[in-house]
C-alpha atoms as a PDB file:
ATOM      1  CA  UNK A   1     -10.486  23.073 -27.414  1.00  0.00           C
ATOM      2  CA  UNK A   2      -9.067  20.788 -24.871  1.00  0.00           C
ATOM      3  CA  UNK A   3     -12.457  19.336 -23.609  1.00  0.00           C
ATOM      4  CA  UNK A   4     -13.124  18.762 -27.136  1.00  0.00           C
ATOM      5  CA  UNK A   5      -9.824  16.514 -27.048  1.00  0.00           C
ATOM      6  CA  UNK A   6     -10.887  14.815 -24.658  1.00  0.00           C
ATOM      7  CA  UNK A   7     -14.273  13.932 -25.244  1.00  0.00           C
ATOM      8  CA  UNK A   8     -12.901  12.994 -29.120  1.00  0.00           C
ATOM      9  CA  UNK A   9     -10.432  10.271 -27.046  1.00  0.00           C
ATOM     10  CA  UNK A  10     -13.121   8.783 -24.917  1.00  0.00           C
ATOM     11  CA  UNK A  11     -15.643   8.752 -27.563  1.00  0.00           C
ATOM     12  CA  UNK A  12     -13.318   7.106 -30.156  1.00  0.00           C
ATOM     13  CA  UNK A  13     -12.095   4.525 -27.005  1.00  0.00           C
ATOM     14  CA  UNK A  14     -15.519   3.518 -25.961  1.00  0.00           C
ATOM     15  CA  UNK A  15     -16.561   3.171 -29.860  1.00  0.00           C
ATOM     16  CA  UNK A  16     -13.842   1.091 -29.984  1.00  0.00           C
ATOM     17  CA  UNK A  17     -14.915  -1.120 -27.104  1.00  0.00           C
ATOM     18  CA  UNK A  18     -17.311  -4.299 -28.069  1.00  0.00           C
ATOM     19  CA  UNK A  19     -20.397  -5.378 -27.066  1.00  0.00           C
ATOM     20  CA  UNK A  20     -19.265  -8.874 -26.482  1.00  0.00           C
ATOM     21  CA  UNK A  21     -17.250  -9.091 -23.307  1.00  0.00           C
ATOM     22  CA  UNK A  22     -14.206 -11.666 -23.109  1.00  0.00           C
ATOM     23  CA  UNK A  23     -13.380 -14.650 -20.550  1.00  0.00           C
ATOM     24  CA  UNK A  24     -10.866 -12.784 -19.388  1.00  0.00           C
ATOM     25  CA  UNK A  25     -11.512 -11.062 -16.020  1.00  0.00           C
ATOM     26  CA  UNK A  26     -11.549  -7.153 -15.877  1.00  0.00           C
ATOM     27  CA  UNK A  27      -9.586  -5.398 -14.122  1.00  0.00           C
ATOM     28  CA  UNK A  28     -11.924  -4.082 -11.320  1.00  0.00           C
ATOM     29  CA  UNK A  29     -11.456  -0.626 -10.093  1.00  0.00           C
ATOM     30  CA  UNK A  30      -9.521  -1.636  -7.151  1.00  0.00           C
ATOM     31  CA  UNK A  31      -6.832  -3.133  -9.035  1.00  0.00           C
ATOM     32  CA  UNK A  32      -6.758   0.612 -10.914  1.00  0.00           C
ATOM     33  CA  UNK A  33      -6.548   2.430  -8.025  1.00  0.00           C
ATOM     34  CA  UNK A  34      -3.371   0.728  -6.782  1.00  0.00           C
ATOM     35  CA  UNK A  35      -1.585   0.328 -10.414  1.00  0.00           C
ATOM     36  CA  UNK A  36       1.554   1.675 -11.770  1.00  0.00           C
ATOM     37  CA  UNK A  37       1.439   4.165 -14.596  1.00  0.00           C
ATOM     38  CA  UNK A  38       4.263   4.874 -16.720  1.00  0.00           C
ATOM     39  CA  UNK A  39       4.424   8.661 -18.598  1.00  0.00           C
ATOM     40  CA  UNK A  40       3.156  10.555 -16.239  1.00  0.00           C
ATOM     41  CA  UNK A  41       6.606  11.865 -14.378  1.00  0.00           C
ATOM     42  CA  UNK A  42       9.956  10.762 -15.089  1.00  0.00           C
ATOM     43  CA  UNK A  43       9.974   7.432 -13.082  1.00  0.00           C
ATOM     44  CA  UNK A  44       6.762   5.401 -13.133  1.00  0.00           C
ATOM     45  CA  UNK A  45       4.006   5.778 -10.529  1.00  0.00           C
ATOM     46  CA  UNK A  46       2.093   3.078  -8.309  1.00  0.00           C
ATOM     47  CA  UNK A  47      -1.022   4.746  -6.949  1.00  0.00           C
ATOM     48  CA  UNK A  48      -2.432   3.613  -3.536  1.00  0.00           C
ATOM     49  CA  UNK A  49      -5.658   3.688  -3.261  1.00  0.00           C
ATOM     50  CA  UNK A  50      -6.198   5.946  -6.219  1.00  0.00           C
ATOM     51  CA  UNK A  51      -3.130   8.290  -5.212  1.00  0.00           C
ATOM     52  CA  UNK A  52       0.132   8.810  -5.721  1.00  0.00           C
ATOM     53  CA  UNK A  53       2.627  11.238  -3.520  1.00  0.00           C
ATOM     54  CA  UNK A  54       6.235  12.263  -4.814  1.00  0.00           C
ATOM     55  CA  UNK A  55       9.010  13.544  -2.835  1.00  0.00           C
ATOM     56  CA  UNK A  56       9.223  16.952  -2.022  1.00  0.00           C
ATOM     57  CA  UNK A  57      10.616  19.497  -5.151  1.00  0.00           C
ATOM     58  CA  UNK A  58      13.126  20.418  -2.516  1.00  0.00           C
ATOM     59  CA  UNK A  59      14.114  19.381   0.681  1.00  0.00           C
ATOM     60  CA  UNK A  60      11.820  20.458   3.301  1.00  0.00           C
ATOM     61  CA  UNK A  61       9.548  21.928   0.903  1.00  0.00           C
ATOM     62  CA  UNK A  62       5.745  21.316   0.979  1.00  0.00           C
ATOM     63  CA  UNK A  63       5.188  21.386  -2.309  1.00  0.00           C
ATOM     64  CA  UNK A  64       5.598  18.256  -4.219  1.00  0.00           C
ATOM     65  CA  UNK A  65       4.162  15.803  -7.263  1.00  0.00           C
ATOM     66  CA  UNK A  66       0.422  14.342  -6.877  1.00  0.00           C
ATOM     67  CA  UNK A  67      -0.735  12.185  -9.115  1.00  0.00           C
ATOM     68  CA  UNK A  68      -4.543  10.892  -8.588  1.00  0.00           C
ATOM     69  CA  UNK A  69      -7.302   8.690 -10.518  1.00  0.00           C
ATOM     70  CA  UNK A  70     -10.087  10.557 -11.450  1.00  0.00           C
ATOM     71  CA  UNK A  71     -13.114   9.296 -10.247  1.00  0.00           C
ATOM     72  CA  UNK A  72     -15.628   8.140 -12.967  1.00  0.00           C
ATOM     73  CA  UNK A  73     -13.326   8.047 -15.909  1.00  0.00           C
ATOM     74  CA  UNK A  74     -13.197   4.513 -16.777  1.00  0.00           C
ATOM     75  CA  UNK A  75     -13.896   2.983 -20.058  1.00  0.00           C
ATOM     76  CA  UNK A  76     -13.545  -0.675 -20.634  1.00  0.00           C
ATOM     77  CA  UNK A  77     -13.230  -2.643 -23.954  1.00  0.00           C
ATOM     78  CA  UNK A  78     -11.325  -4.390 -26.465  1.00  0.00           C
ATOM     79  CA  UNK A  79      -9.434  -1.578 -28.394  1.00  0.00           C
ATOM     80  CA  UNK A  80      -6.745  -4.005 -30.127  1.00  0.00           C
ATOM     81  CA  UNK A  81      -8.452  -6.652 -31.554  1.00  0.00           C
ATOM     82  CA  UNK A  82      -7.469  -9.226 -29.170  1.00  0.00           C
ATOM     83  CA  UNK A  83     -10.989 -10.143 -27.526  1.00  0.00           C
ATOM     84  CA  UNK A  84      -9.705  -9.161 -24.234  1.00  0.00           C
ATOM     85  CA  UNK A  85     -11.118  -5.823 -22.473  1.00  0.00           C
ATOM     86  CA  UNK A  86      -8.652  -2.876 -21.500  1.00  0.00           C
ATOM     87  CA  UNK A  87      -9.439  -0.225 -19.706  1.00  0.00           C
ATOM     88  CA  UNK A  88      -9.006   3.363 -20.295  1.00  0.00           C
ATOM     89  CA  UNK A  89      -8.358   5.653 -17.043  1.00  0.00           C
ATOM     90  CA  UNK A  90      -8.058   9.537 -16.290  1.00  0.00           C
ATOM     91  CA  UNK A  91      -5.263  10.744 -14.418  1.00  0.00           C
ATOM     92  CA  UNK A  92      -4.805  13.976 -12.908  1.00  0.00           C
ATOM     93  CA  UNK A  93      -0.867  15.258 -11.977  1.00  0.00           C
ATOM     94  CA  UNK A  94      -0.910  18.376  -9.723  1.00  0.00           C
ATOM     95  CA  UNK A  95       2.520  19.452  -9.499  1.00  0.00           C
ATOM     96  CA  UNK A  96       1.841  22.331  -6.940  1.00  0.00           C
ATOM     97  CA  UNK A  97       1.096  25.258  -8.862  1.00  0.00           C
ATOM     98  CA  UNK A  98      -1.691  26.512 -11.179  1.00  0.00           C
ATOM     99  CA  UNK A  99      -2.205  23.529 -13.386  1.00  0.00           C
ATOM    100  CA  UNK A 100      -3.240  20.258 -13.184  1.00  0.00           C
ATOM    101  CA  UNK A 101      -2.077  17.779 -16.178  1.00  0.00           C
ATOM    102  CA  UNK A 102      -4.991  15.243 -17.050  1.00  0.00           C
ATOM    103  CA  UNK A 103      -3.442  12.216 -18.936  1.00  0.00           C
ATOM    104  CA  UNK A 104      -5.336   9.071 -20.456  1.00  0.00           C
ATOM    105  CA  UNK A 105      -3.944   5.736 -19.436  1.00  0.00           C
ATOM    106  CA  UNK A 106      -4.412   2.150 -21.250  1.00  0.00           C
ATOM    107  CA  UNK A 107      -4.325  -0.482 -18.509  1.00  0.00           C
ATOM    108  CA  UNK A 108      -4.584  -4.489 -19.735  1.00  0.00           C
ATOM    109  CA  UNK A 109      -4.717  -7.451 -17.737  1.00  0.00           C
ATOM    110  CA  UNK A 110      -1.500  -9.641 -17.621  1.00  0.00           C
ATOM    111  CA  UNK A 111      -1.022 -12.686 -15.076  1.00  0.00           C
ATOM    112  CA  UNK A 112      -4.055 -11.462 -13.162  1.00  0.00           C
ATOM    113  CA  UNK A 113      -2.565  -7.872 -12.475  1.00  0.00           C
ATOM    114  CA  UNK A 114      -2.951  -4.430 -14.290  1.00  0.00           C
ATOM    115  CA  UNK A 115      -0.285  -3.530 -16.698  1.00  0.00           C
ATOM    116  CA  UNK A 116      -0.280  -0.347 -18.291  1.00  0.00           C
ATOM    117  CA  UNK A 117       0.525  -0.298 -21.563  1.00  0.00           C
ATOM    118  CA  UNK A 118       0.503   3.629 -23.156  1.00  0.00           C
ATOM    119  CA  UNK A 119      -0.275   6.719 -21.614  1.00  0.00           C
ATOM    120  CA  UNK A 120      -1.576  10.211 -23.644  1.00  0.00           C
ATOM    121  CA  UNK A 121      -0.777  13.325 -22.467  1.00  0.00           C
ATOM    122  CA  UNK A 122      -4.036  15.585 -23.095  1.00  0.00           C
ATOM    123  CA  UNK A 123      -2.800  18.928 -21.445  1.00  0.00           C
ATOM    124  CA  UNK A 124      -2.894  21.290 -18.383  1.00  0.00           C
ATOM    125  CA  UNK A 125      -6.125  21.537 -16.754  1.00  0.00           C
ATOM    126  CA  UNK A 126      -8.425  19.312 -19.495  1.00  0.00           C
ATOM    127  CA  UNK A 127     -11.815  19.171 -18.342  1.00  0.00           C
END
């Protein structure tokens, strides 16, 4: 059921993206890999280099919050009308155990930078 989610959000998100691609810049992968993403732990994230590295649960503890961009899961076009690309990115949040969260995040350009502007929640282990 959950792969069917998610290939439902990507299909309606890239059926959503024109043909006709804006004056406005992209935002290249690079500029994903090192963005902040809201809605994926309490306190927003900034990724580095595609990854992100939380404090330990506890002190001492090895175990602690990993959020990562999937590789590959980029879509890219204008989904509100504005004649400006977004992009659409996978995100994967390991906590330490068994799961891994996926999430789906809606990244626009603003002043040259990424800004991220919702984030969906799609469930534990979403392939």
């Amino acid at each position: 059921m959950r792969r069917e989610v998610l290939v439902f959000v990507l299909g309606v998100a890239l059926g959503a993206c024109s043909a006709d691609t804006s004056s406005t810049p992209e935002l290249t992968i690079e500029q994903l890999r090192d963005a902040t993403y809201a809605n994926v732990l309490a306190a927003p994230v900034t990724l580095v280099d595609g990854r992100f590295e939380g404090e330990p649960f506890a002190p001492g503890a090895a175990i602690r919050p990993v959020v990562t961009l999937v590789p590959g899961m980029v879509a890219r076009g204008d989904l509100d009308g504005d004649e400006t690309d977004e992009a659409i990115v996978a995100l994967a949040h390991d906590a330490g155990g068994s799961g891994v969260f996926i999430y789906l995040a809606v990244m626009r350009e603003s002043g040259g930078e990424p800004e991220n502007i919702a984030t969906l929640s799609l469930g534990d282990r979403v392939r």
